[in-house]
Protein backbone atom coordinates (compact mmCIF):
# COMPACT_ATOMS: atom_id res chain seq x y z
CA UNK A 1 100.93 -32.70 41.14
CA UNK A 2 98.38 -33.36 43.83
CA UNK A 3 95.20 -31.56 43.82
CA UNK A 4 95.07 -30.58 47.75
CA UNK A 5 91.59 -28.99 47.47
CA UNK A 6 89.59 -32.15 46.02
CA UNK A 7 92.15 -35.18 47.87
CA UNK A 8 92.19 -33.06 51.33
CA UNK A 9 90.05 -30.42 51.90
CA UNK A 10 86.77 -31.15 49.74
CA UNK A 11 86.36 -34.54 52.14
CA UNK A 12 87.70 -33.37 55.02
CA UNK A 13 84.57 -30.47 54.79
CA UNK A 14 82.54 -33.26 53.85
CA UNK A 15 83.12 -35.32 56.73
CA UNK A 16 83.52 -32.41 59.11
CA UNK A 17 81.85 -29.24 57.79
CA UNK A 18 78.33 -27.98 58.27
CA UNK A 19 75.98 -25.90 56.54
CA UNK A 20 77.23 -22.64 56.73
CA UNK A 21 75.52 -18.95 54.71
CA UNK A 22 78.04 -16.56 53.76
CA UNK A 23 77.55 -13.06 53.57
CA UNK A 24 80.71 -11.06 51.31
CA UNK A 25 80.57 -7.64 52.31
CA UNK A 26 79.76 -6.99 48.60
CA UNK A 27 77.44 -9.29 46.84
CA UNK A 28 74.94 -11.96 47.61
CA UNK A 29 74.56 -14.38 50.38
CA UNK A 30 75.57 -18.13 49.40
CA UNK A 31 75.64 -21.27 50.94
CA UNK A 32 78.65 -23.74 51.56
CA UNK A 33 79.80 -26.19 54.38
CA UNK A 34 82.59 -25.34 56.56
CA UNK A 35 84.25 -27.19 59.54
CA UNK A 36 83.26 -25.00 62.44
CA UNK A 37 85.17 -24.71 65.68
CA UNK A 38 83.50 -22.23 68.59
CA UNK A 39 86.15 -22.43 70.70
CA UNK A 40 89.29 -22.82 68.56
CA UNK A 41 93.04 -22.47 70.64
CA UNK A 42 96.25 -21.12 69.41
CA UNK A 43 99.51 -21.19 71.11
CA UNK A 44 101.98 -18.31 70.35
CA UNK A 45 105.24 -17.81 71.65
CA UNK A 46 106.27 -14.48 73.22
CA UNK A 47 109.83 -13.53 71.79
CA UNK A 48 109.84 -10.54 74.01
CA UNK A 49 109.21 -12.24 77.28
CA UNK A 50 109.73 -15.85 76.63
CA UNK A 51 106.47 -16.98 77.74
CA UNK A 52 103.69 -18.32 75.49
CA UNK A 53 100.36 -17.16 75.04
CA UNK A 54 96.93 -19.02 74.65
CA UNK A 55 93.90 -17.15 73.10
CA UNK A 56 90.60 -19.12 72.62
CA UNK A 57 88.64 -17.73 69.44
CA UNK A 58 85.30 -18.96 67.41
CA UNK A 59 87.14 -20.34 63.87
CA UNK A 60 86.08 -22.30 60.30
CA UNK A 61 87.14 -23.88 57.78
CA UNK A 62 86.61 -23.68 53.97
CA UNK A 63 87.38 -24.43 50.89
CA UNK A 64 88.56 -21.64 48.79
CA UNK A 65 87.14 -23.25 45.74
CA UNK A 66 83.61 -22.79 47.50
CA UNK A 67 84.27 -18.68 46.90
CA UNK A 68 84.40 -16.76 43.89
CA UNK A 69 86.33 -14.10 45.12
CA UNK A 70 88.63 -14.56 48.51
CA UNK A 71 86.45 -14.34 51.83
CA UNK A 72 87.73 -10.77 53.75
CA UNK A 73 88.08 -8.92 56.74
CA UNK A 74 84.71 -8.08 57.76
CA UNK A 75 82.60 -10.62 55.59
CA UNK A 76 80.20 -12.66 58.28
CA UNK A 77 79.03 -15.86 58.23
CA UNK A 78 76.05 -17.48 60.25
CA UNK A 79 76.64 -21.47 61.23
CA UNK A 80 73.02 -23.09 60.08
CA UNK A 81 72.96 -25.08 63.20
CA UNK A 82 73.19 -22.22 66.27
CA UNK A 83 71.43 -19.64 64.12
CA UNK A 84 74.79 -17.56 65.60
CA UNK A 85 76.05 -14.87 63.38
CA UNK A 86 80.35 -14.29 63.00
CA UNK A 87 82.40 -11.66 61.28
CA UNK A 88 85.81 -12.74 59.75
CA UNK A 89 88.43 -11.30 61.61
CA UNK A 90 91.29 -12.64 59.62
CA UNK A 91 91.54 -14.82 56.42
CA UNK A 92 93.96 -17.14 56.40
CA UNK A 93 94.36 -19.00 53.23
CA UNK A 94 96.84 -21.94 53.47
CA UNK A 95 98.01 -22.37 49.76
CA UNK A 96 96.43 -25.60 49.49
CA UNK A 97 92.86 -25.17 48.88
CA UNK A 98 91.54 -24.10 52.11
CA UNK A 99 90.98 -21.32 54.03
CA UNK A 100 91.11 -20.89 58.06
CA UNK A 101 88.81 -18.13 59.38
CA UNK A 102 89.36 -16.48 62.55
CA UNK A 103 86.60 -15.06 63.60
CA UNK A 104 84.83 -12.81 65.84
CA UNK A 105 81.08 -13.62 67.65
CA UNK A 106 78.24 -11.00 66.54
CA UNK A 107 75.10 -11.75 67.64
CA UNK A 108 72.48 -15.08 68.00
């Protein structure tokens, strides 16, 4: 069985991640790395009027093994390099290891 989280993720945030402190809306702040995007796109597809839909939003990504409990809905995170502060919108773990975080800009 392959071991997605130290093959795939673990280098991939090691090659593209960047210092990153976590804040869990219980508990303390920790540190981890985290590929950051500000300006992440997704593509949708409108069933209802057959038209597709682009939204731009600030994103990371992590490794889940990096948390001891699943990040949440309303965590934040501030990216090292900007000093720019983020709260998770939506979690989205991809059941291999890592963890895509939509977020949402706060302040910085």
């Amino acid at each position: 069985m392959i071991d997605w989280s130290k093959t795939v993720v673990a280098p991939c945030i090691a090659i593209f991640g960047e210092p990153i402190v976590y804040y869990p809306a219980t508990g303390s702040p920790f540190s981890i790395n985290g590929a950051f995007y500000n300006a992440y796109s997704e593509m949708t597809f409108s069933a209802e009027y057959g038209t597709e839909i682009s939204t731009t939003f600030p994103a990371a990504g992590v490794a889940s093994a990096d948390f001891s409990s699943p990040p949440a809905q309303g965590d934040t995170l501030e990216v090292v390099r900007t000093g720019k502060t983020y709260k998770v919108r939506v979690p989205r773990p991809d059941g291999k290891g890592g963890i895509f975080l939509v977020l949402d800009y706060v302040s910085g």
